[in-house]
Every structure is written in structure tokens, then in C-alpha cells.
C-alpha atoms as a PDB file:
ATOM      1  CA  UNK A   1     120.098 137.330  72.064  1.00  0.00           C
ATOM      2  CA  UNK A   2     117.730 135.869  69.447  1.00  0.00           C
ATOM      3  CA  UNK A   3     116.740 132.903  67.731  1.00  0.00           C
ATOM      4  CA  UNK A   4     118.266 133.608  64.877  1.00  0.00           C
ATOM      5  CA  UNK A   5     114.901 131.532  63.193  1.00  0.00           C
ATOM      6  CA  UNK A   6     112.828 133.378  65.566  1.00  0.00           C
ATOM      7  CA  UNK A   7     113.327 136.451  66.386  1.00  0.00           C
ATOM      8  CA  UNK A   8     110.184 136.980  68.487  1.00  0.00           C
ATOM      9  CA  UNK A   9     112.291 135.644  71.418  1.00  0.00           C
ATOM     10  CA  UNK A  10     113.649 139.023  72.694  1.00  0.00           C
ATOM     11  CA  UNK A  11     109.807 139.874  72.907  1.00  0.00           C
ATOM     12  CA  UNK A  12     109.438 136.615  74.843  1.00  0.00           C
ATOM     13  CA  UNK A  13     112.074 137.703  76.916  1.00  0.00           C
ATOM     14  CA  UNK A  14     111.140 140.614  77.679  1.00  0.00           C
ATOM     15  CA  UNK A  15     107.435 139.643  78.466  1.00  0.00           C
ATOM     16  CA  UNK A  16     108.529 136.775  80.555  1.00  0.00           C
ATOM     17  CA  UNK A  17     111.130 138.962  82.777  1.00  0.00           C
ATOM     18  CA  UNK A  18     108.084 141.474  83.385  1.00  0.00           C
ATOM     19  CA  UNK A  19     105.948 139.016  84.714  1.00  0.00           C
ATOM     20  CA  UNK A  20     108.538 137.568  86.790  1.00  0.00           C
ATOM     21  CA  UNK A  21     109.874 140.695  87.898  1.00  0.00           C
ATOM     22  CA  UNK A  22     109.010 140.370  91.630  1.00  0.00           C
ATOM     23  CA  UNK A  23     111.059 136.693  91.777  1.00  0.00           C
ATOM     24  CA  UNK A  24     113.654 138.085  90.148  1.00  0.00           C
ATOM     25  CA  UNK A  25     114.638 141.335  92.179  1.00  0.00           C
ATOM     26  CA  UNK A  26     113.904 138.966  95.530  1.00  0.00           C
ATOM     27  CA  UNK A  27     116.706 136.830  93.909  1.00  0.00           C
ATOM     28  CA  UNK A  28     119.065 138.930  93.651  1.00  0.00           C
ATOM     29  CA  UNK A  29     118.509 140.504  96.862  1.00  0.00           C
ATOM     30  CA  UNK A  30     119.285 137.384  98.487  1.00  0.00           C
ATOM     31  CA  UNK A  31     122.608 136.972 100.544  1.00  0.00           C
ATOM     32  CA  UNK A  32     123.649 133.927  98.432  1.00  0.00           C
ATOM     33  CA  UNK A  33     123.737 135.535  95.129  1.00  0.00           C
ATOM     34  CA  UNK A  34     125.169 138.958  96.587  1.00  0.00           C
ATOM     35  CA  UNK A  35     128.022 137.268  97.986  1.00  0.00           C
ATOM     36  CA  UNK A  36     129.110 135.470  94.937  1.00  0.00           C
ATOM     37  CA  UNK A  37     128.481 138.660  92.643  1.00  0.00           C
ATOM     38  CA  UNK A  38     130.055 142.188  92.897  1.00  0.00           C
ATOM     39  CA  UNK A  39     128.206 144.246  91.533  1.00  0.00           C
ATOM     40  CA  UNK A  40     124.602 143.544  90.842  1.00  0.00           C
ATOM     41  CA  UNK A  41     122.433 146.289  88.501  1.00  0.00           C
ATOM     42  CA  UNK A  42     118.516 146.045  88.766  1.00  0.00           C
ATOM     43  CA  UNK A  43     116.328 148.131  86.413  1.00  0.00           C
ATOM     44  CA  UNK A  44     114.781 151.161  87.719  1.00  0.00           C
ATOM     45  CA  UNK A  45     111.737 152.370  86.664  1.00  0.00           C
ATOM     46  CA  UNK A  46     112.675 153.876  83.594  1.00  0.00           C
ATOM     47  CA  UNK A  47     113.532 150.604  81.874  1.00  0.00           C
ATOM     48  CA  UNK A  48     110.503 148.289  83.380  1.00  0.00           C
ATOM     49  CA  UNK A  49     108.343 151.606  81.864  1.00  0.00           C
ATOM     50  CA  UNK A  50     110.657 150.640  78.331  1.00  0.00           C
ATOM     51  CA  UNK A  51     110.055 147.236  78.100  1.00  0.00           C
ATOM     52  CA  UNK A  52     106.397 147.419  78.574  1.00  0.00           C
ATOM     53  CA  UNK A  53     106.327 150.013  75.321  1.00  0.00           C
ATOM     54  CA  UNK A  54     108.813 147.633  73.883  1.00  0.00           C
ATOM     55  CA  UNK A  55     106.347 144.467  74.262  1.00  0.00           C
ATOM     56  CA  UNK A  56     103.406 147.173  73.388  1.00  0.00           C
ATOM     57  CA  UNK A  57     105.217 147.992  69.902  1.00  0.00           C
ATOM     58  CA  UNK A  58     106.510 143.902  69.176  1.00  0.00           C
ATOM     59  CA  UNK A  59     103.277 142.626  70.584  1.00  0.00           C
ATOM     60  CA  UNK A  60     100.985 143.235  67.077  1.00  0.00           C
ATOM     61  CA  UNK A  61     104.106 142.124  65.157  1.00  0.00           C
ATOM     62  CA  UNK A  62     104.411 138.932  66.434  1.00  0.00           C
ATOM     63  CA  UNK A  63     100.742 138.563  65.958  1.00  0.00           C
ATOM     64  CA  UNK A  64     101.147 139.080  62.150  1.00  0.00           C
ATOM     65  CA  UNK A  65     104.095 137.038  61.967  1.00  0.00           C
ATOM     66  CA  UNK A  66     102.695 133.785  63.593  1.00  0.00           C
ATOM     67  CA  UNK A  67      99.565 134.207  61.271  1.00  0.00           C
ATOM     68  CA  UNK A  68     101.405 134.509  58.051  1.00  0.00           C
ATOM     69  CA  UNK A  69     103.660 131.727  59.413  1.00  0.00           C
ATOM     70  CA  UNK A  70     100.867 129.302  59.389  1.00  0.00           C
ATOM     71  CA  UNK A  71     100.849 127.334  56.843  1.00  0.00           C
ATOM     72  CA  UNK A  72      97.466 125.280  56.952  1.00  0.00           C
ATOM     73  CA  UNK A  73      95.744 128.237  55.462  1.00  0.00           C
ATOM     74  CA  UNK A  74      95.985 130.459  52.192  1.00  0.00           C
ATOM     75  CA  UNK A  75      97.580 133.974  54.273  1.00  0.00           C
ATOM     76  CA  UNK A  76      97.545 136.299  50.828  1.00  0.00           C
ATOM     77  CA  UNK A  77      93.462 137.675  52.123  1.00  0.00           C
ATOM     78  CA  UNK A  78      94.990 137.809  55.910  1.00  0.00           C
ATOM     79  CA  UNK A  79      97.562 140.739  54.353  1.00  0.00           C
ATOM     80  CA  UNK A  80      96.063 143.789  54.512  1.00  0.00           C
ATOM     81  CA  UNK A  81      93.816 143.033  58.036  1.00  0.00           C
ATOM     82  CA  UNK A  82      97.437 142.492  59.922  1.00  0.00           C
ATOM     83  CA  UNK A  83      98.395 145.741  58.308  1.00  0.00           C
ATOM     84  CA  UNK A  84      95.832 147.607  59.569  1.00  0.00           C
ATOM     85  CA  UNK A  85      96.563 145.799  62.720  1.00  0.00           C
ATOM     86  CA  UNK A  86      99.960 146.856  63.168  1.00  0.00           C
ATOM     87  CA  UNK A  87      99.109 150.364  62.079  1.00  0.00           C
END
């Protein structure tokens, strides 16, 4: 499911299906795509209400991971802020 160089692109994932999440369940409600799949499983409640504490948890992480990624800047004084951060 992941970049294997990136691994923040489940969170993308995620974030992106949650904002699309009307679209998608009026996709798959449509005739077209019903008749040329069996079965069809949408996500109830539940897991919407786990994927937004998913991108809550992975949200600060992939803050600290693009700033110690850049590398323009000295990151060694940015350490123990994006700990705190994640904390």
C-alpha cells in the first residue's frame, strides 16, 4: 500500500478518501458500477470515525518527517521542538 520511499502515502490516502468521501459512496451507488460488481462494502461509521484518529495520530509525524527531510537547512536544533510536537 505504500511508497516503499514514502511511507506517508497511506496517510495521504487516507486523508484524501475522507475528503472525497461523499463522491465516492455516490459512485458506488451508481447502477453502472453495481452491475459490474457483486458485492460492494462501504465503511460505516466506525471506520470513517478510525481513519480520522488514524490521520489525527500520522498527521504530527509526517510533519516531523518532511522537516527533518529538508535538506536546505541544518535539522539537528529542529530535534527536540518536533518531539515535543509529536508528544
Amino acid at each position: 500500500m505504500d511508497v516503499v520511499t514514502r511511507w506517508n502515502s497511506s496517510l495521504d490516502m487516507i486523508e484524501r478518501y475522507l475528503e472525497q468521501q461523499q463522491a465516492i459512496a455516490a459512485a458506488l451507488l451508481s447502477s453502472e458500477v453495481r452491475r459490474n460488481a457483486r458485492e460492494i462494502d462501504n465503511l460505516d461509521a466506525a471506520d470513517i470515525a478510525d481513519a480520522e484518529d488514524i490521520v489525527k495520530l500520522l498527521t504530527p509525524l509526517k510533519k516531523a518527517t518532511t522537516v527533518l527531510c529538508d535538506e536546505s537547512r541544518p535539522t539537528i536544533s529542529l530535534i527536540m521542538p518536533l518531539k515535543h510536537m509529536i508528544q
